[in-house]
Protein backbone atom coordinates (compact mmCIF):
# COMPACT_ATOMS: atom_id res chain seq x y z
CA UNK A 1 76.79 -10.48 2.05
CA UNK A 2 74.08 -9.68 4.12
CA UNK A 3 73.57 -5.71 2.28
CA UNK A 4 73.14 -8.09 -1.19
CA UNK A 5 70.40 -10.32 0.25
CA UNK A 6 68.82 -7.09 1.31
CA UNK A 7 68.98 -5.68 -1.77
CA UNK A 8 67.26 -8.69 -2.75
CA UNK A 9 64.80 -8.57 -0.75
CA UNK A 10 64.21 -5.32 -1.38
CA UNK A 11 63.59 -5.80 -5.08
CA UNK A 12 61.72 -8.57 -4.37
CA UNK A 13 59.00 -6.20 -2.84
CA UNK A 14 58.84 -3.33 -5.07
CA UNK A 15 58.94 -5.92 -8.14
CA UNK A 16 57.66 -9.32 -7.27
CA UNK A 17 54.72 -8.54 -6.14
CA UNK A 18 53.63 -7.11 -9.18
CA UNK A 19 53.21 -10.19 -10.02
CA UNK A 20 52.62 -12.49 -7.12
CA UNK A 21 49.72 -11.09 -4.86
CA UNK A 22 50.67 -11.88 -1.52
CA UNK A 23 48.67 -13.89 0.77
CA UNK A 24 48.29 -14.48 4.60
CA UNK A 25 46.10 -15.92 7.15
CA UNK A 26 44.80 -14.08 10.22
CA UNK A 27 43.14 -15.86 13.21
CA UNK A 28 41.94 -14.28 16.23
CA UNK A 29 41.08 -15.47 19.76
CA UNK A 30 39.00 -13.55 22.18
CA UNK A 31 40.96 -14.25 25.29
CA UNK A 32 39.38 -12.13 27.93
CA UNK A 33 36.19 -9.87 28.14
CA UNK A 34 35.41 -7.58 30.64
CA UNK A 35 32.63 -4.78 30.95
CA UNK A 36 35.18 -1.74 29.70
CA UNK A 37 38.30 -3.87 27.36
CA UNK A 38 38.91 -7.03 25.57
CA UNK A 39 42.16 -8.86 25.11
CA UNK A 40 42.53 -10.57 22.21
CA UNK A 41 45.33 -12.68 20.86
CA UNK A 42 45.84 -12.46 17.03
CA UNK A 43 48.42 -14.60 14.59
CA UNK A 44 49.59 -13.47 11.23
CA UNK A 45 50.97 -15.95 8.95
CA UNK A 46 52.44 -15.00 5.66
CA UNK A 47 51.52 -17.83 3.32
CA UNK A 48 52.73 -16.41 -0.04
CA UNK A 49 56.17 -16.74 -1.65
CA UNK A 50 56.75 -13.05 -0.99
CA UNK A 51 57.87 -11.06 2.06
CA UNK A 52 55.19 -8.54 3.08
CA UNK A 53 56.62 -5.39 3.97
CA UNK A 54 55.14 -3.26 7.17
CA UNK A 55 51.94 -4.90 7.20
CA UNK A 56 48.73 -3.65 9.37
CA UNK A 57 46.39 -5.47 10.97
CA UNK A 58 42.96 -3.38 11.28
CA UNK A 59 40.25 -4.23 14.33
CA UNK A 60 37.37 -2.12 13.55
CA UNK A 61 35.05 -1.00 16.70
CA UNK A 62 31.77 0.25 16.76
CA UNK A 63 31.95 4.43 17.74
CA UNK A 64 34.02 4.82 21.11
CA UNK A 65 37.06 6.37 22.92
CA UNK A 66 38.85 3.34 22.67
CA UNK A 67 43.20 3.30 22.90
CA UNK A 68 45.28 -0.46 22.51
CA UNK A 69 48.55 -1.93 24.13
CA UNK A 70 50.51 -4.28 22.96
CA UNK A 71 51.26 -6.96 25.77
CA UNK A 72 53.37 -9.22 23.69
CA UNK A 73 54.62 -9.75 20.36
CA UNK A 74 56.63 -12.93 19.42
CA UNK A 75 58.23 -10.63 16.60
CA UNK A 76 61.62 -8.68 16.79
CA UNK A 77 60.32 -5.51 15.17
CA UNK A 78 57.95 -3.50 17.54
CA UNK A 79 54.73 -3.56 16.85
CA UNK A 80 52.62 0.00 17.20
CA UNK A 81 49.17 0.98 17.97
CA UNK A 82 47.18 3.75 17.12
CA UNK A 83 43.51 4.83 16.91
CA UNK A 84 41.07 6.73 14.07
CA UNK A 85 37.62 7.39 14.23
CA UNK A 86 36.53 6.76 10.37
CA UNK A 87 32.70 7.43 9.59
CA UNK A 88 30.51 5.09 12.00
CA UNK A 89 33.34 3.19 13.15
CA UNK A 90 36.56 3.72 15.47
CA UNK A 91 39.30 1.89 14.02
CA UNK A 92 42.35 0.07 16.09
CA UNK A 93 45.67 -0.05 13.59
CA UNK A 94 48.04 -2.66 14.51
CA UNK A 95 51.46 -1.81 12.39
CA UNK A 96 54.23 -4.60 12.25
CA UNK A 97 57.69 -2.84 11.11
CA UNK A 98 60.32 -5.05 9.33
CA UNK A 99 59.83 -7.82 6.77
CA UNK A 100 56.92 -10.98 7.57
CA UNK A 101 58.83 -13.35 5.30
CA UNK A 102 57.19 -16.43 3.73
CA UNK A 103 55.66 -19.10 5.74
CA UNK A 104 57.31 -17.20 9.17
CA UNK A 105 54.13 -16.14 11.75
CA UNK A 106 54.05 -13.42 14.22
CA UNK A 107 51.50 -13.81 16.88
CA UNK A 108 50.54 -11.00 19.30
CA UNK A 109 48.93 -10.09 22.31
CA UNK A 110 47.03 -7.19 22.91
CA UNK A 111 44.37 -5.02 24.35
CA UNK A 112 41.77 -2.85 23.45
CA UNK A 113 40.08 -0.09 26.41
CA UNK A 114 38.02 2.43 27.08
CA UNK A 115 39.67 5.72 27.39
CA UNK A 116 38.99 6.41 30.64
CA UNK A 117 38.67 3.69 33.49
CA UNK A 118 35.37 4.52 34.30
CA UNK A 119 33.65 4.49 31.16
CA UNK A 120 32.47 0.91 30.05
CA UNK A 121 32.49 -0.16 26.45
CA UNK A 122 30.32 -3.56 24.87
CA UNK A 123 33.04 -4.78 22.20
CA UNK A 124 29.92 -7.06 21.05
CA UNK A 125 28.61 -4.31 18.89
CA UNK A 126 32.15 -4.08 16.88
CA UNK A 127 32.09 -5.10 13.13
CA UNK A 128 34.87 -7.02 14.07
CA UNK A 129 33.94 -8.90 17.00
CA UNK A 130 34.69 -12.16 17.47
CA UNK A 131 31.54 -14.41 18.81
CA UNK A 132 33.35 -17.41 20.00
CA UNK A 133 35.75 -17.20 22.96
CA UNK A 134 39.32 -19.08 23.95
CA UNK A 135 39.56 -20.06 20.03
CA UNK A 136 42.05 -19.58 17.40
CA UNK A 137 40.15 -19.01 14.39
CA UNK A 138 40.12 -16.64 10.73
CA UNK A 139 39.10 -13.66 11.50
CA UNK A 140 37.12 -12.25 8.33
CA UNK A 141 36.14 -8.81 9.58
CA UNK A 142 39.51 -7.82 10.78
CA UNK A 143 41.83 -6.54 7.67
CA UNK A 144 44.95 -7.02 7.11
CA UNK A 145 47.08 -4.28 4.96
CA UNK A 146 50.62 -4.26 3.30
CA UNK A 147 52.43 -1.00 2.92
CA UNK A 148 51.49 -0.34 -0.48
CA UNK A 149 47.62 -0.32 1.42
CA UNK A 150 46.65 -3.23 -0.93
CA UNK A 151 44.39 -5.63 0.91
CA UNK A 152 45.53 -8.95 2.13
CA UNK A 153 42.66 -10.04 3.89
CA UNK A 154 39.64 -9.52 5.56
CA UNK A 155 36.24 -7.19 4.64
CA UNK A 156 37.08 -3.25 5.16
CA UNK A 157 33.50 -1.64 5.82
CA UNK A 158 34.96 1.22 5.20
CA UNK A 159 35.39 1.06 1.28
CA UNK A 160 34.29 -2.32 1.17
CA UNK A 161 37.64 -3.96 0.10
CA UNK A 162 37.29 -7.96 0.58
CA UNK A 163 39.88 -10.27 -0.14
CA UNK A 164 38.82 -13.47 1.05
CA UNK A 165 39.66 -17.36 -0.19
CA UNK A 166 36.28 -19.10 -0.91
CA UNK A 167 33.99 -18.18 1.82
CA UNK A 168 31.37 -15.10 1.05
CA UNK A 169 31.42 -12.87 4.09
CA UNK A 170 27.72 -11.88 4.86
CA UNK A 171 26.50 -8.84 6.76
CA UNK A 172 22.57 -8.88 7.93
CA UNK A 173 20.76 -6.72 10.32
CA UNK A 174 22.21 -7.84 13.65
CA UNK A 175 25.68 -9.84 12.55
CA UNK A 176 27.94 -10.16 10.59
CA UNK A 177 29.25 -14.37 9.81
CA UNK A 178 31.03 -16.15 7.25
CA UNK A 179 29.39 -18.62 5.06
CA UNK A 180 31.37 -21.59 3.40
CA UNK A 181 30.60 -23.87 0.79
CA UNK A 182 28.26 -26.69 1.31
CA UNK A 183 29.57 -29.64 2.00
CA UNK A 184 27.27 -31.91 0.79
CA UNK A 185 25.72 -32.74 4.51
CA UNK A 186 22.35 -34.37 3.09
CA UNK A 187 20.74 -33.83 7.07
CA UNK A 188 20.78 -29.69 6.20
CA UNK A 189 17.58 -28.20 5.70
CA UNK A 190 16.92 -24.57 4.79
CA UNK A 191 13.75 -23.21 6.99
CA UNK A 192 10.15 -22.45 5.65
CA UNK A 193 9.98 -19.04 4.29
CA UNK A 194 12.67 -16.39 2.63
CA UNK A 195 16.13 -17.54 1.93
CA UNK A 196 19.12 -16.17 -0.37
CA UNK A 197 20.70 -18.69 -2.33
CA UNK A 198 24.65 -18.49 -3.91
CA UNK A 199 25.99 -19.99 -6.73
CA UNK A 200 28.80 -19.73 -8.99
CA UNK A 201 26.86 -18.88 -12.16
CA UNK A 202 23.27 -17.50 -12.92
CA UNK A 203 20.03 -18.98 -12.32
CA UNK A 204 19.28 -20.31 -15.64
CA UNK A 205 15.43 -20.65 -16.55
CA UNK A 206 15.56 -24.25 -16.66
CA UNK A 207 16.74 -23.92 -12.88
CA UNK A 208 13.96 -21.56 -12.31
CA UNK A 209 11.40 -23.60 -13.89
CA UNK A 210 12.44 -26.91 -11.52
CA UNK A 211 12.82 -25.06 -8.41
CA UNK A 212 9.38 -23.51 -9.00
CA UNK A 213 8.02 -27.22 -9.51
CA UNK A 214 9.14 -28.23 -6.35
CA UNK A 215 7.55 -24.61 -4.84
CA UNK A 216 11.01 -23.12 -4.09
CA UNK A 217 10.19 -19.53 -6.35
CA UNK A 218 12.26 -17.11 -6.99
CA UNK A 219 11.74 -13.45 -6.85
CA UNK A 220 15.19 -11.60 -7.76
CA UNK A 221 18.50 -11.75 -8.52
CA UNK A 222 21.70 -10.10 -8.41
CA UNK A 223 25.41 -10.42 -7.66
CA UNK A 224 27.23 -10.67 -4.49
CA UNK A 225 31.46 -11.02 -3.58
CA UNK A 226 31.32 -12.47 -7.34
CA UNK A 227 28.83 -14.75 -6.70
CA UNK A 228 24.65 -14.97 -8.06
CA UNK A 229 22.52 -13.78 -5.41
CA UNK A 230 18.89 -14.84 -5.48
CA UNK A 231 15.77 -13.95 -3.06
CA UNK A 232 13.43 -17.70 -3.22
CA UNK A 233 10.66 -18.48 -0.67
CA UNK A 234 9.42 -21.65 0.16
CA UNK A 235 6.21 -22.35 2.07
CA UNK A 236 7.63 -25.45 3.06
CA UNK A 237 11.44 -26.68 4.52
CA UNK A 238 13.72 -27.43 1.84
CA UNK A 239 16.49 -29.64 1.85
CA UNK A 240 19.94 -28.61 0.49
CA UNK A 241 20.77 -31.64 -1.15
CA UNK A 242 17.97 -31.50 -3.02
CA UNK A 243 18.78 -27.75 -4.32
CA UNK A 244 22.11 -28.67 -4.78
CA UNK A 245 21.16 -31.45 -7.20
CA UNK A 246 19.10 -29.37 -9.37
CA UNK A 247 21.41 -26.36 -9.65
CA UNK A 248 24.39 -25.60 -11.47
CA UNK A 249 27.46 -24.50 -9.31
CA UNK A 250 25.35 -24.17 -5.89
CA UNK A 251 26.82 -22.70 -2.82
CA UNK A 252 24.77 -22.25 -0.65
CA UNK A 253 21.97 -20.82 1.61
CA UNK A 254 21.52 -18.13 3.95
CA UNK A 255 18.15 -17.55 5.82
CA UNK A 256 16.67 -14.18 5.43
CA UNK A 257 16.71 -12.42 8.69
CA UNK A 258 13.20 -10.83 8.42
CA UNK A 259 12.13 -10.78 11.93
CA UNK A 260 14.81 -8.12 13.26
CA UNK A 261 14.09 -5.14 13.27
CA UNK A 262 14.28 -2.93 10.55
CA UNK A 263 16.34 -0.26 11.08
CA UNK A 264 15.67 3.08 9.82
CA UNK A 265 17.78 5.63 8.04
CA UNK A 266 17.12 9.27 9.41
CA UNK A 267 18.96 12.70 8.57
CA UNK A 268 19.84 14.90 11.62
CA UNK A 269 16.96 17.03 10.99
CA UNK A 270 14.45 14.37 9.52
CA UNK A 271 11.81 14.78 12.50
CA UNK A 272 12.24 18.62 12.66
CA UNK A 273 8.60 19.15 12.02
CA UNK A 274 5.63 19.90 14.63
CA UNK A 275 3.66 17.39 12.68
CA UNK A 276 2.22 13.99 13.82
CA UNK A 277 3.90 12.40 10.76
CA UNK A 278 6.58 12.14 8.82
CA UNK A 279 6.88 10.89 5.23
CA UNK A 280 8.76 7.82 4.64
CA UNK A 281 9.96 5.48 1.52
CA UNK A 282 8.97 2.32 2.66
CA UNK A 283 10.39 -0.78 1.04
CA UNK A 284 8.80 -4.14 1.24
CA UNK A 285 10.35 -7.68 0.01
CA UNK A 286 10.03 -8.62 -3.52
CA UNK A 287 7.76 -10.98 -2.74
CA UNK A 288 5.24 -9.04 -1.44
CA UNK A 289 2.71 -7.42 -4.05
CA UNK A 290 2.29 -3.64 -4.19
CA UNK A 291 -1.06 -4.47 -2.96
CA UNK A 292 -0.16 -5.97 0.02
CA UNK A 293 2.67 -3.60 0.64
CA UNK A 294 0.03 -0.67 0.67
CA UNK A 295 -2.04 -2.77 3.26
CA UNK A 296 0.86 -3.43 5.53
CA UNK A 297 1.44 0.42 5.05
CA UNK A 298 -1.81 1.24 5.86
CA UNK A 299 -2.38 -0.98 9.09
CA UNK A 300 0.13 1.01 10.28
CA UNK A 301 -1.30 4.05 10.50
CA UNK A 302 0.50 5.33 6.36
CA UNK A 303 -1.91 7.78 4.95
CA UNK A 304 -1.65 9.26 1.37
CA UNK A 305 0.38 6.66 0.41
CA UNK A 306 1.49 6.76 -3.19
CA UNK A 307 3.42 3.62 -5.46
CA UNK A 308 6.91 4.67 -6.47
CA UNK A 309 9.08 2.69 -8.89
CA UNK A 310 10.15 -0.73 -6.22
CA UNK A 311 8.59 1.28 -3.12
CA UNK A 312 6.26 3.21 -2.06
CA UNK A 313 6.05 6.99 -0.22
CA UNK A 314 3.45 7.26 2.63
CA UNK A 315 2.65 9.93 5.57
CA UNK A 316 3.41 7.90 8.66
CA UNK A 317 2.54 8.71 12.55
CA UNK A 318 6.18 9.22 14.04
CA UNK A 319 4.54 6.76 17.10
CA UNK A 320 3.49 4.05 14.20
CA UNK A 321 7.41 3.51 13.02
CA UNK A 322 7.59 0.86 15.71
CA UNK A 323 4.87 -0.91 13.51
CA UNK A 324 6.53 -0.37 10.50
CA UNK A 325 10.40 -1.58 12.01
CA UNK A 326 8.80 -4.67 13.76
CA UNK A 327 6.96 -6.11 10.16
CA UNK A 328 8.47 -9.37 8.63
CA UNK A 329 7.11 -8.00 4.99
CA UNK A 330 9.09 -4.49 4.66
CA UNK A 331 12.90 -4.79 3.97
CA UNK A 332 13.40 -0.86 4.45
CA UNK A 333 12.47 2.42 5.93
CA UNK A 334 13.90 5.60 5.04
CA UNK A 335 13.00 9.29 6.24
CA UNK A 336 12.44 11.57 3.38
CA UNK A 337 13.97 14.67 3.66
CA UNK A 338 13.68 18.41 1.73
CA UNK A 339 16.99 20.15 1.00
CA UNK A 340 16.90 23.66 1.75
CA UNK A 341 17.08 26.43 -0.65
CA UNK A 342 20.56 27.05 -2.05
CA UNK A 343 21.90 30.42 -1.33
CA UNK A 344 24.77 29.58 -3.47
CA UNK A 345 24.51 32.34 -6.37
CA UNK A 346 26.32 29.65 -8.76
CA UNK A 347 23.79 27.35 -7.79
CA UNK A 348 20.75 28.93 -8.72
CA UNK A 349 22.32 29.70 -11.82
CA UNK A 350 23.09 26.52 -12.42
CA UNK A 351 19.52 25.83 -12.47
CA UNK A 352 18.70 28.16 -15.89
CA UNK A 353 20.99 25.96 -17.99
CA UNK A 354 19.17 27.43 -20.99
CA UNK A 355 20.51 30.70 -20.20
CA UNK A 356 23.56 30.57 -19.51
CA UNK A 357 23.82 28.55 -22.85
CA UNK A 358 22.59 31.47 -24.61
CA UNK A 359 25.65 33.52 -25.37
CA UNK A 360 27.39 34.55 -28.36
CA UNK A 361 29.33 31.62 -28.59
CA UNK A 362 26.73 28.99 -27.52
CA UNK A 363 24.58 30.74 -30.31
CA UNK A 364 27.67 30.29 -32.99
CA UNK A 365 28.74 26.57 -32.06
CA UNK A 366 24.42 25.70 -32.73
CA UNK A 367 24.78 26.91 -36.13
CA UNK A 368 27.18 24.32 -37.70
CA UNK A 369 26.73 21.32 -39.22
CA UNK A 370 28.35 19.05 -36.66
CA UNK A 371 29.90 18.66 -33.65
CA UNK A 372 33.80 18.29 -33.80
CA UNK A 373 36.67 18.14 -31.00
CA UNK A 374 36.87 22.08 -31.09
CA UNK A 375 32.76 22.29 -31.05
CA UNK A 376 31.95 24.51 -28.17
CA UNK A 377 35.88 23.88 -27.00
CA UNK A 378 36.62 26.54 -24.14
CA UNK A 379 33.20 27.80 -23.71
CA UNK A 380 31.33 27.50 -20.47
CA UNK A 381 28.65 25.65 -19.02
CA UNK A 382 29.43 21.73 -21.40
CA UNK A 383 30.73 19.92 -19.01
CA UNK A 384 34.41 19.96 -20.77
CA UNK A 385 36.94 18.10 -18.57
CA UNK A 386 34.58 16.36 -16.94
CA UNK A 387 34.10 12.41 -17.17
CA UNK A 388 30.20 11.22 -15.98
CA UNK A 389 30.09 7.81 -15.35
CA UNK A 390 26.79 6.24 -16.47
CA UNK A 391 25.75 2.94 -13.96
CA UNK A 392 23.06 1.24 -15.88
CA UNK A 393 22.51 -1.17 -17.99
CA UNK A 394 25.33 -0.18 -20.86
CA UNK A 395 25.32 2.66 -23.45
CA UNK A 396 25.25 2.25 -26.88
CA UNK A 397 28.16 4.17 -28.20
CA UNK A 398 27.70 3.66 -32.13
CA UNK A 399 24.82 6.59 -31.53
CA UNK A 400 25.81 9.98 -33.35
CA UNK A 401 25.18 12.10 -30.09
CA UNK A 402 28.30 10.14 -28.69
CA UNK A 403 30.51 11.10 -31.48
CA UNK A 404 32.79 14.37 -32.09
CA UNK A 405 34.18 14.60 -35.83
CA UNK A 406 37.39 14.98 -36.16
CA UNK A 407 37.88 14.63 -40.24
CA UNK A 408 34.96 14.49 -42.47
CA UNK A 409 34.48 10.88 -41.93
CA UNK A 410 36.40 10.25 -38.71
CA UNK A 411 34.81 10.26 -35.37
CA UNK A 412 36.11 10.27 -31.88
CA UNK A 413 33.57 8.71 -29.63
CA UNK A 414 33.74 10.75 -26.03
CA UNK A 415 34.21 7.72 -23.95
CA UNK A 416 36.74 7.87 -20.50
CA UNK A 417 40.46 8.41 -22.02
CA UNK A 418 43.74 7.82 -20.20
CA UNK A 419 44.27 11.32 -20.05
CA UNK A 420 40.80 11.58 -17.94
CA UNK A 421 41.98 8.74 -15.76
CA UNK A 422 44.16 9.03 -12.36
CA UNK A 423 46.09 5.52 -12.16
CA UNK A 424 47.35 2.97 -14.07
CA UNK A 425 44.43 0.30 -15.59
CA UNK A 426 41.98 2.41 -16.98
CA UNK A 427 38.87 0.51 -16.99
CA UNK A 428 37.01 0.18 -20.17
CA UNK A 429 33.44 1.46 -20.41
CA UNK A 430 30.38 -1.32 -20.94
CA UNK A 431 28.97 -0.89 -24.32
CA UNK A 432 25.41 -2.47 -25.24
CA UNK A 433 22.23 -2.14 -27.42
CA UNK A 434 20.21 -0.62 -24.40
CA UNK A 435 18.11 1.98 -24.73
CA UNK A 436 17.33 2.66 -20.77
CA UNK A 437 21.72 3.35 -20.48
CA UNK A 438 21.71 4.80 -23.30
CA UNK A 439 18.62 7.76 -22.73
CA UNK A 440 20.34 8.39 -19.45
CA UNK A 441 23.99 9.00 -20.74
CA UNK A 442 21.74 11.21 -23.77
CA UNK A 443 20.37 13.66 -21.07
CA UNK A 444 23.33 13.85 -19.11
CA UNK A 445 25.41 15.06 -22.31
CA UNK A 446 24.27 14.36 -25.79
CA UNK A 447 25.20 16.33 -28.04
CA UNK A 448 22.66 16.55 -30.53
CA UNK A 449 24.67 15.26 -33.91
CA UNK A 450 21.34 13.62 -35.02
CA UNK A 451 18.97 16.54 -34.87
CA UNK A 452 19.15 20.31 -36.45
CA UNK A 453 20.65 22.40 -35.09
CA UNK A 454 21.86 20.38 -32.19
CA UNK A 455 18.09 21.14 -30.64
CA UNK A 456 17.75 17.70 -29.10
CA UNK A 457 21.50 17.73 -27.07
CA UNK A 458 21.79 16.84 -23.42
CA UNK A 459 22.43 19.47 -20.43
CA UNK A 460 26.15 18.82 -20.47
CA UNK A 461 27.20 18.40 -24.50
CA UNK A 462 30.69 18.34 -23.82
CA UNK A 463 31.04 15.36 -21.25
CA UNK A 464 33.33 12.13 -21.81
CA UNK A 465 31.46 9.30 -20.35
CA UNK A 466 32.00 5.98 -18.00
CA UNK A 467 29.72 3.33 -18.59
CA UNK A 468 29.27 0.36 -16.33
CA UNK A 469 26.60 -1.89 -16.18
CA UNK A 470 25.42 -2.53 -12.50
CA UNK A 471 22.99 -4.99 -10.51
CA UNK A 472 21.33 -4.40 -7.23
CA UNK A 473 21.20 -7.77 -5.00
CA UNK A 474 19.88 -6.44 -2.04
């Protein structure tokens, strides 16, 4: 009896769950602090109808020598620790062995340490640091995995998996916090001065129009967890109950964090030079006009500074970036930085497309009258085999420089095909009547079916393609 209601169990989990996506809930409480570990006492509650096999529970730390113990665990299975430094962050793997069935909770006890008693570690800098202490409460910046590694729960910074119920987990300069619904609280105000604001749908421009009446203006707009992000400034406070009442499916508010400091992206060898400055992309906020960007810019000490498409490029003094970090107007600093010259003999090859597509059989595909499957098929330098996706705005795929023939009126558009695809789902491109998308995906790998003699084909004519269309929030 009890080898059948394993088997059960055990098809339960590899065939279920294809179906049910299992759930849980993961609270945290900061028990104990000290200036080199932190004890923390975590409880995992399966609240799905499925039993979750092996799952993980992920802490991640800023960059340290860190190790874990496990001081208690209220389930029968052991529970292991390990440690792995991934990118800018040290990662503490909590690994529960056996079956968490449905409804059943395992709570544990644990510690995290410096490696080494001597060296002291600030767990306030993790990503996944709880603020509030002697507190059982959802942790959203822990992760929780199953052993198929699907997500569970949490925000993974590393590949920025999210599963969360619906709260949008928000990440600013200094902190990261979770932001819930509004509740309908008509004493909350949102400050004078930059704000993001969520909602369920888009900002329509009726929505626009009344906010802008009542001076709330807004200055972009994008998409965030699923949910519209838009930039709006007001000169004056604003009170949520009065945004909520005049838009559609509104979440809610988050003040923008302008006065921290901005912090600013370098390469290893950015400041290599013997010269007083540097040269920098420097972003300001949306609502700041270019000519007001270029005098913040210049106050600072920027010289030769030049307008870019949504920034600008400037010669700074390395001893004005202070200036530059510390200014409530500019969203972003970055370091330019000049590749060195390849010594890669394929590389600089590479760079003479035109003559490397110059042989015999380059020369012999140019002279037909088409383009079909087996048009330049085998022959180097198309880009055969090779699937480019295109993040725009959509790519019309009706145009002719898409298309291989395959009969004399039959056409086989070089979209993304299963066979190009690793996985199951293959995703299906975005198609639309743009012609920014569109141009792109024509450079990257026309082919040149609407002009003679193929003249006006893109540098890889052989290419499948993966379009997607794609907004920047922030």
């Amino acid at each position: 009896m009890t080898m059948i209601k394993y088997c059960l169990i055990l098809f339960l989990l590899l065939f279920a769950q294809t179906w049910s996506s299992p759930s849980v809930l993961l609270t945290s409480d900061r028990h104990v602090t000290a200036w080199n570990f932190v004890n923390y006492r975590f409880r995992l509650t399966n609240t799905s109808s499925s039993p979750i096999l092996n799952p993980e529970i992920n802490y991640y730390a800023a960059p340290a020598q860190l190790d874990a113990h496990v001081d208690f665990s209220s389930d029968l299975n052991p529970v292991t620790t390990s440690v792995e430094q991934a990118n800018q962050y040290t990662v503490v793997k909590f690994s529960l062995h056996g079956l968490l069935f449905p409804g059943d909770s395992v709570e544990i006890q644990c510690r995290i340490y410096s490696v080494g008693y001597l060296m002291e570690w600030n767990s306030s800098n993790d990503w996944s640091y709880q603020k509030n202490t002697e507190v059982y409460e959802p942790n959203h910046y822990m992760t929780v995995y199953d052993a198929s590694h699907n997500i569970l729960w949490g925000f993974d910074p590393l590949n920025g998996n999210i599963n969360a119920s619906d709260v949008v987990l928000w990440t600013d300069r200094e902190s990261n916090f979770v932001i819930n619904r509004y509740d309908g609280d008509t004493t909350e105000t949102v400050s004078a001065g930059r704000f993001w604001m969520l909602k369920d749908s888009p900002v329509s421009p009726k929505e626009r129009d009344l906010l802008a009446a009542r001076g709330v203006v807004k200055y972009s707009g994008g998409v965030y967890q699923g949910k519209t992000l838009a930039l709006f400034r007001s000169e004056t406070e604003v009170k949520k109950a009065m945004l909520d009442s005049l838009v559609a499916g509104f979440y809610n508010t988050v003040p923008v964090n302008d006065t921290a400091v901005v912090e600013i992206e370098y390469y290893q060898d950015s400041l290599y030079e013997d010269s007083s400055k540097i040269d920098m992309e420097i972003y300001c906020w949306p609502d700041v006009s270019v000519d007001g960007c270029v005098e913040e810019v210049a106050a600072c000490g920027g010289d030769d500074i030049g307008v870019a498409r949504g920034f600008l490029i400037a010669k700074v003094r390395k001893d004005s970036l202070q200036c530059l970090s510390h200014n409530i107007n500019i969203d972003g600093l970055v370091v330019q930085h000049e590749l060195p010259v390849t010594s890669s003999a394929i590389d600089r090859d590479a760079v003479n497309i035109s003559e490397l597509q110059n042989s015999t059989a380059w020369q012999a595909a140019l002279q037909m009258d088409r383009a079909t499957k087996e048009w330049l098929s085998g022959v180097e330098y198309t880009g055969e085999g090779i699937v480019v996706g295109v993040y725009d705005i959509g790519v019309d795929f009706r145009h002719p420089d898409f298309k291989e023939y395959i009969f004399s009126d039959s056409t086989f558009v070089r979209e993304m095909t299963n066979d190009d695809f690793f996985g199951s789902n293959k995703p299906e491109s975005r198609r639309a009547r743009s012609s920014h998308g569109t141009n792109v995906a024509g450079i990257l790998g026309g082919n040149g079916n609407n002009s003679a003699q193929f003249a006006y084909r893109g540098i890889a004519p052989k290419v499948h393609f993966f379009s997607e269309r794609t907004l920047v929030a922030k």
